[in-house]
C-alpha atoms as a PDB file:
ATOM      1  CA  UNK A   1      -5.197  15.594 -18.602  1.00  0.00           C
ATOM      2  CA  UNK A   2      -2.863  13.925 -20.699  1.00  0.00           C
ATOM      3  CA  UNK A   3      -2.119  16.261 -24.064  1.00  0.00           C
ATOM      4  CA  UNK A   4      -0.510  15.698 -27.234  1.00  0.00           C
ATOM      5  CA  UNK A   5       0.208  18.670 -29.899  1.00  0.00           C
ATOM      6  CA  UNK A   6      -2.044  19.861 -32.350  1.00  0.00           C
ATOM      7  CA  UNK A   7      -1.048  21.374 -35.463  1.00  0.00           C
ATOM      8  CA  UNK A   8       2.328  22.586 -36.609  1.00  0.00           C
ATOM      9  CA  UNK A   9       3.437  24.800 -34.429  1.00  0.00           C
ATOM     10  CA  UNK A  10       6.258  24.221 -31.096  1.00  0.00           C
ATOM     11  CA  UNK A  11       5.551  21.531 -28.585  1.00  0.00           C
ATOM     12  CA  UNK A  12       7.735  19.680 -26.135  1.00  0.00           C
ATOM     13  CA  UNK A  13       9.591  20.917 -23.926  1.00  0.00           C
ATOM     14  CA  UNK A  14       7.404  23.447 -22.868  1.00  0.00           C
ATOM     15  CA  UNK A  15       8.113  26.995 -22.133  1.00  0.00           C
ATOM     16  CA  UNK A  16       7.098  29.896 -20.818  1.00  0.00           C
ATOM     17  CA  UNK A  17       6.366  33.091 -22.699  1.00  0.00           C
ATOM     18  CA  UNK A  18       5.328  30.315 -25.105  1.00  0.00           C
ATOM     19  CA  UNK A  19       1.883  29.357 -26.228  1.00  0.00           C
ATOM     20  CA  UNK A  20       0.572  26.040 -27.610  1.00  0.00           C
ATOM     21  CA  UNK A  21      -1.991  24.202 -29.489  1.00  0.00           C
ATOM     22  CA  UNK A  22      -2.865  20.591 -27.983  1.00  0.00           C
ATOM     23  CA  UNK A  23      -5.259  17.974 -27.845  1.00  0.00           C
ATOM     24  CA  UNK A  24      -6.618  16.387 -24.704  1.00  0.00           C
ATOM     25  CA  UNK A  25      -5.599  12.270 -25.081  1.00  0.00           C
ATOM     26  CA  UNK A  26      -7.028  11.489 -22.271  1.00  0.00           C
ATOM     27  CA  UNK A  27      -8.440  12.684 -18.248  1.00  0.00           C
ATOM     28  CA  UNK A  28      -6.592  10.501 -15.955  1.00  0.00           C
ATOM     29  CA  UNK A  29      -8.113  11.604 -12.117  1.00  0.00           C
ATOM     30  CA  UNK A  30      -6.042   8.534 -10.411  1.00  0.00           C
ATOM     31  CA  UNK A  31      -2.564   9.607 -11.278  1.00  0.00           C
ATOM     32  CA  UNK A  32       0.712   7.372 -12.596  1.00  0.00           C
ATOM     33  CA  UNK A  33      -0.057   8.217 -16.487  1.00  0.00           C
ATOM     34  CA  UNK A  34       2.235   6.572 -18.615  1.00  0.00           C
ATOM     35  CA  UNK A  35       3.692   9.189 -20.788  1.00  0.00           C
ATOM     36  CA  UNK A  36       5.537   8.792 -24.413  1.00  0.00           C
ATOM     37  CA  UNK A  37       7.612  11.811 -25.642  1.00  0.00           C
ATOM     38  CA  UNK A  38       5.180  13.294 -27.808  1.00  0.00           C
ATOM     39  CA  UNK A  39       2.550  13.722 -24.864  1.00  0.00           C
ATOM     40  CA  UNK A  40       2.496  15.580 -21.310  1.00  0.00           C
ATOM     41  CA  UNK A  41       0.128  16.302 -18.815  1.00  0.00           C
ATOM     42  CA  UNK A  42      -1.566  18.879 -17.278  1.00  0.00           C
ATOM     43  CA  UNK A  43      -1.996  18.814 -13.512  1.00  0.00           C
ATOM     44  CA  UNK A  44      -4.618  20.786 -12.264  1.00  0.00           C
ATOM     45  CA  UNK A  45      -5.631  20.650  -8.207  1.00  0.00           C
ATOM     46  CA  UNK A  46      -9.105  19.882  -7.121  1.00  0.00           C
ATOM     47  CA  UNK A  47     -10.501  23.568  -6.265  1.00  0.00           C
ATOM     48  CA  UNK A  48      -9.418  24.464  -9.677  1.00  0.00           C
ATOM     49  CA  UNK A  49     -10.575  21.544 -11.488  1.00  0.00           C
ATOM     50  CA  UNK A  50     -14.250  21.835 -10.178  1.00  0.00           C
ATOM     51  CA  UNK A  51     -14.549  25.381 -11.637  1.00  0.00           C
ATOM     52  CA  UNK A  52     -13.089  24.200 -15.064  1.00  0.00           C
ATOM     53  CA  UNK A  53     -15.371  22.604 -18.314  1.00  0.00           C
ATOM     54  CA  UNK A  54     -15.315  19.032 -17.827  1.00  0.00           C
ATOM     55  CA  UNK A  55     -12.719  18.069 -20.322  1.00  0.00           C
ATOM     56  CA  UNK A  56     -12.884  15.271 -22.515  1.00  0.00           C
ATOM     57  CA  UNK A  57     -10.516  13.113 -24.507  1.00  0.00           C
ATOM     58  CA  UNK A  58     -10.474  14.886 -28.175  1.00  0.00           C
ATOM     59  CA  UNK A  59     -11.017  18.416 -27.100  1.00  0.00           C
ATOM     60  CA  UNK A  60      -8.908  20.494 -28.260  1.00  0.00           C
ATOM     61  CA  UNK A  61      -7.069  23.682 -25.993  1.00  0.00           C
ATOM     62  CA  UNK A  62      -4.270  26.634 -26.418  1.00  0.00           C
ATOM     63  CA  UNK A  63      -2.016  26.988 -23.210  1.00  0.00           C
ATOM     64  CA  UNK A  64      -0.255  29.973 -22.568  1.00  0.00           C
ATOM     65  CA  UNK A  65       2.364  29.727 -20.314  1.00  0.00           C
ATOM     66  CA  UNK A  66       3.037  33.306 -19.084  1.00  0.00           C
ATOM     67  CA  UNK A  67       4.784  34.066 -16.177  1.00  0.00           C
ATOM     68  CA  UNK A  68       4.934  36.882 -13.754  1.00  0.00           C
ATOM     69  CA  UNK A  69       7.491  38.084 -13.387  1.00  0.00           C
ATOM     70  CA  UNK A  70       8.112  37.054 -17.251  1.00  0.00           C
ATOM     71  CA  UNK A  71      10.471  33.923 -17.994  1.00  0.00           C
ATOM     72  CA  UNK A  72      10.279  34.089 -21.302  1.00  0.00           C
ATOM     73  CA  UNK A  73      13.509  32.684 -22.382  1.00  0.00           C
ATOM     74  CA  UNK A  74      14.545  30.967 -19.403  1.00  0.00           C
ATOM     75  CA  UNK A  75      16.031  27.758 -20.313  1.00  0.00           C
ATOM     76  CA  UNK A  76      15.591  26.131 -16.503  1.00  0.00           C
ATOM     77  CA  UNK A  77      14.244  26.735 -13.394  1.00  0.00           C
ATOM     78  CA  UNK A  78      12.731  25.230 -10.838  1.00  0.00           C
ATOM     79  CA  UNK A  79       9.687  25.939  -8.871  1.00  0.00           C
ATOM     80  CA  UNK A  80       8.718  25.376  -4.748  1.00  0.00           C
ATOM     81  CA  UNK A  81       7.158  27.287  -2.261  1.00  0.00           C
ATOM     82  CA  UNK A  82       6.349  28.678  -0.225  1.00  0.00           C
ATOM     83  CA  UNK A  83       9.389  31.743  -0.001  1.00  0.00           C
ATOM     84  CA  UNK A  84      10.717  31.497   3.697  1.00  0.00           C
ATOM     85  CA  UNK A  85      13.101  34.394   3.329  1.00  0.00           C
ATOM     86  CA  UNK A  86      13.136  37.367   1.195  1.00  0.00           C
ATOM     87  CA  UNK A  87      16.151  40.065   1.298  1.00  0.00           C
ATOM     88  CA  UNK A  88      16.759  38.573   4.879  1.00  0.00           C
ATOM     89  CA  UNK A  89      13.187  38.984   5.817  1.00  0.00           C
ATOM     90  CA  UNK A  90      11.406  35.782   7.158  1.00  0.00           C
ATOM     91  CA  UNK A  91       7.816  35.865   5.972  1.00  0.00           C
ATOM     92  CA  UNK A  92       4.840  35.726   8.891  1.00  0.00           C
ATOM     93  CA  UNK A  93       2.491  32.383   9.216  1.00  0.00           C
ATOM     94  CA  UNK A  94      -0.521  31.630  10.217  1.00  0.00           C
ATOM     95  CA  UNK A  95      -1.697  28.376  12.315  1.00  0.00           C
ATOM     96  CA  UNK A  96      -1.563  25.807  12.467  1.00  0.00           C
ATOM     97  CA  UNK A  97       2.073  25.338  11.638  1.00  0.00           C
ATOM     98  CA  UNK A  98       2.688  21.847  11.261  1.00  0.00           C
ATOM     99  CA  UNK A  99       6.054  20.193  11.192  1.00  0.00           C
ATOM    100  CA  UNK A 100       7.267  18.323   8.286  1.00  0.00           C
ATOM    101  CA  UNK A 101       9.986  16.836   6.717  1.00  0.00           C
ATOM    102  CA  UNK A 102      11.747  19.710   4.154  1.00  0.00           C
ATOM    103  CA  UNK A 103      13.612  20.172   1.374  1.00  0.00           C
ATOM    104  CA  UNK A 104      14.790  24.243   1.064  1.00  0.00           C
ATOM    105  CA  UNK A 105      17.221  25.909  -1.646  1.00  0.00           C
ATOM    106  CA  UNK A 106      19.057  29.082   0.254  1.00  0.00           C
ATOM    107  CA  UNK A 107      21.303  31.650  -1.268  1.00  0.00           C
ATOM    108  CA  UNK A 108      22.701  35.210  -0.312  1.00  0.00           C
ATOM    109  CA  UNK A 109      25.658  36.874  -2.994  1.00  0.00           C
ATOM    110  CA  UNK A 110      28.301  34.067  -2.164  1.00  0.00           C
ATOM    111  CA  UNK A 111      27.024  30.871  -1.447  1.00  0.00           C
ATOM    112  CA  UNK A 112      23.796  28.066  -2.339  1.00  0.00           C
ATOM    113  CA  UNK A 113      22.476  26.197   1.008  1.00  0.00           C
ATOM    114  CA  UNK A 114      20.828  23.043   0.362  1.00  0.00           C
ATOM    115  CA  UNK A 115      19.221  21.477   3.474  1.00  0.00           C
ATOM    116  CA  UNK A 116      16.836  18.585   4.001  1.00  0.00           C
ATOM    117  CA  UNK A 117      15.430  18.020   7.356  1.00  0.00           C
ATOM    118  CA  UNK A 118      14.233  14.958   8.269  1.00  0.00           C
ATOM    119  CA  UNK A 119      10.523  14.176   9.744  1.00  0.00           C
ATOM    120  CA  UNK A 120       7.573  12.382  10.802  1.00  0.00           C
ATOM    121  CA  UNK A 121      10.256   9.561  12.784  1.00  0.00           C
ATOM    122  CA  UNK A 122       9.563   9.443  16.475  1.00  0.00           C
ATOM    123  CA  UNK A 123      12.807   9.098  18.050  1.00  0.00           C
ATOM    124  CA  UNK A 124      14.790  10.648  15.457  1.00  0.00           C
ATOM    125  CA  UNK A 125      13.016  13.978  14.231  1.00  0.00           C
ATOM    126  CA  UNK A 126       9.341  15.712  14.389  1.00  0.00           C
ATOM    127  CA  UNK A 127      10.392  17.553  11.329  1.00  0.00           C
ATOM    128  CA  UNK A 128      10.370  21.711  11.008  1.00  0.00           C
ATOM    129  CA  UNK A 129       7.620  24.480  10.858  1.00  0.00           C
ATOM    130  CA  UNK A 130       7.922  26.939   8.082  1.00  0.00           C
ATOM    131  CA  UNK A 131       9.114  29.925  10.821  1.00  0.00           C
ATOM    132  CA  UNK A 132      11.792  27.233  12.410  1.00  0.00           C
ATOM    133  CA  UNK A 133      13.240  26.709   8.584  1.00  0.00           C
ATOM    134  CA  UNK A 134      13.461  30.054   7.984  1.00  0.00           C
ATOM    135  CA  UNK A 135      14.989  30.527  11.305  1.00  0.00           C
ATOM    136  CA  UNK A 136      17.268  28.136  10.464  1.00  0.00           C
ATOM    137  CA  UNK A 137      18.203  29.509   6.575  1.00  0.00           C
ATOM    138  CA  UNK A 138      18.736  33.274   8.069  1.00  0.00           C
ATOM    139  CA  UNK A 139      21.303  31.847  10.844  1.00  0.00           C
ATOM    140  CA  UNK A 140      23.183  29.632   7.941  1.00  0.00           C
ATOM    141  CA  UNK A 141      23.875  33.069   6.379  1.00  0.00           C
ATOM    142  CA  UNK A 142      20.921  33.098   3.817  1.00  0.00           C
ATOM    143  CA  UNK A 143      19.008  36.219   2.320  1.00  0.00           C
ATOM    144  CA  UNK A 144      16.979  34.404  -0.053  1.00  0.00           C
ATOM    145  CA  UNK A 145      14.987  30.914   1.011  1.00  0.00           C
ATOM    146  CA  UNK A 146      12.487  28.713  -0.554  1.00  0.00           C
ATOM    147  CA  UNK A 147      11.074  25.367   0.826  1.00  0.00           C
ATOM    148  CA  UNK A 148      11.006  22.771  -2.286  1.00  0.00           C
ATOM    149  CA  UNK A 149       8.975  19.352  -2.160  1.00  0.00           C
ATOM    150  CA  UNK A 150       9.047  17.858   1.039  1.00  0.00           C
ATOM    151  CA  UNK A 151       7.509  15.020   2.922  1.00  0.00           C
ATOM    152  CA  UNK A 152       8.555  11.796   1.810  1.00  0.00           C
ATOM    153  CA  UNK A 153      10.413  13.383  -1.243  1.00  0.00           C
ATOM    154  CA  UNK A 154      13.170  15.152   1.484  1.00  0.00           C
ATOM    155  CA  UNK A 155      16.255  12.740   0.033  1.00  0.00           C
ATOM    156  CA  UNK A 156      19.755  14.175   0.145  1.00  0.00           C
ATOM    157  CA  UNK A 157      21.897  11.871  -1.862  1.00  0.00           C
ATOM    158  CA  UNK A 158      25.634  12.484  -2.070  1.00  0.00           C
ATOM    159  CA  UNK A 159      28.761  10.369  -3.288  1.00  0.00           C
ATOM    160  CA  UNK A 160      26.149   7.450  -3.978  1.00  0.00           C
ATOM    161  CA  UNK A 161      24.712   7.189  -0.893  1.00  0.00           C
ATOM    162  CA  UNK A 162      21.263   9.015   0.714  1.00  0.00           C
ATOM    163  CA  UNK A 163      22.843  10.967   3.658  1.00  0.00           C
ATOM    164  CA  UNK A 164      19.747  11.274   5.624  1.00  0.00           C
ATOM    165  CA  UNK A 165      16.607   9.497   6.927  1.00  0.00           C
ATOM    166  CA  UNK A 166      13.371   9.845   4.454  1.00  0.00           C
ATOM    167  CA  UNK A 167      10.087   9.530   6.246  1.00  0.00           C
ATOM    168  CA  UNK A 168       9.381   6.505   3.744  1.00  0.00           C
ATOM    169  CA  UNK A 169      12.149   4.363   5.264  1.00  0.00           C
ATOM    170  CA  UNK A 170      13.273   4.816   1.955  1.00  0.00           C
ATOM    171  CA  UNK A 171      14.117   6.587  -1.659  1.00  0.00           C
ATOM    172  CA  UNK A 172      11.128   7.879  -3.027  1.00  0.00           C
ATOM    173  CA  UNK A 173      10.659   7.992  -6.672  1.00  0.00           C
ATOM    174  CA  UNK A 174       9.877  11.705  -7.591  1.00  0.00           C
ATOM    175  CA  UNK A 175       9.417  12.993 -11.509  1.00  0.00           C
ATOM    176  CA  UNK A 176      12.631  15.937 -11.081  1.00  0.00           C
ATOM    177  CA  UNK A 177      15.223  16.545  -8.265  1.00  0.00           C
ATOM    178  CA  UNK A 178      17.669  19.480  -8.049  1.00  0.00           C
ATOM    179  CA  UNK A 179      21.116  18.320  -8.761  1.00  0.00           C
ATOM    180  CA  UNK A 180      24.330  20.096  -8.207  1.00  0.00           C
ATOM    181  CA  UNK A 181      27.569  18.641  -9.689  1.00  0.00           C
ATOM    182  CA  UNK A 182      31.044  20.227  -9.259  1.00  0.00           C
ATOM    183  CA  UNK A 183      33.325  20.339 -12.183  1.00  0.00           C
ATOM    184  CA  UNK A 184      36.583  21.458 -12.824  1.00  0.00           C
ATOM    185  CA  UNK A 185      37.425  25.065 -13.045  1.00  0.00           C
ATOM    186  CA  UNK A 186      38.154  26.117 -16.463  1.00  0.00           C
ATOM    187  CA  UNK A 187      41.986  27.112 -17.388  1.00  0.00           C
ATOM    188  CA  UNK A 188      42.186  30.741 -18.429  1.00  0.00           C
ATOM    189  CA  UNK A 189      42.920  31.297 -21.778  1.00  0.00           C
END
């Protein structure tokens, strides 16, 4: 659904601990809306949708975006899943366990990991399982793990170049990435 605001109240950018009014513009089930700042959309997956009203283009909705635990205030973040480790703790899976390209985010009290793992290339790499990634994030020195998008979205670009193999043969365009940048350390005062 593609929403624009209605009334006076906040709008764009969303978030959470926030609630707004908004309009539904338009349903869109095939994907690639065009978007102007004013509007955004609201995604909802195909269980979900089925249980929903059937929405149409004038109706008018309140979102509340709470979040558990609460965000409220939280300027950025970034979402993925599923969690692979917790306090050093690999969390159990059930079959099948399919292997994929990945894209995780590590951390312990020193140090980020970022690691993409290439896929789906015969010849090159079958990808990782969820257990084998968070295998691989615990011996990397990780306590905390979460897989991000994968698939054809697992890009690692550095110094202007990808450093890896996507499963597309190529970039991928993809709505948000993570990006770290390295600055300067600050002089103390």
């Amino acid at each position: 659904m593609v929403l624009t605001k209605r009334g006076d109240g906040v709008w764009l950018p969303l978030r959470a601990g926030q609630r707004y009014a908004a309009t539904i513009a338009g349903v869109n089930r095939d994907g690639n809306t065009k978007l102007t700042p004013e509007t955004t959309v609201l995604s909802i997956g195909p269980e979900l949708a089925v249980t929903l009203p059937n929405p149409r283009p004038g109706a008018e909705m309140e979102l509340r975006l709470e979040t558990t635990p609460d965000m409220s205030g939280v300027v950025t973040a970034i979402g993925g899943g599923p969690v692979l480790l917790e306090d050093g703790t690999p969390r159990a899976w059930e079959p099948p366990l399919p292997r994929h390209p990945r894209t995780v985010l590590g951390w312990n009290d020193d140090q980020f990991f970022l690691v993409v793992v290439d896929g789906r290339q015969a010849g090159l790499s079958a990808g990782m399982t969820y257990p084998e990634l968070a295998a691989l994030m615990q011996r990397l020195g990780c306590t905390h793990a979460m897989n991000l998008d994968g698939g054809g979205s697992s890009t690692l670009w550095l110094g202007g170049r990808i450093m890896n193999n996507p499963s597309d043969g190529r970039e991928r365009r993809v709505a948000n990435s993570l990006i770290v940048i390295s600055r300067e350390p600050e002089e103390p005062p």
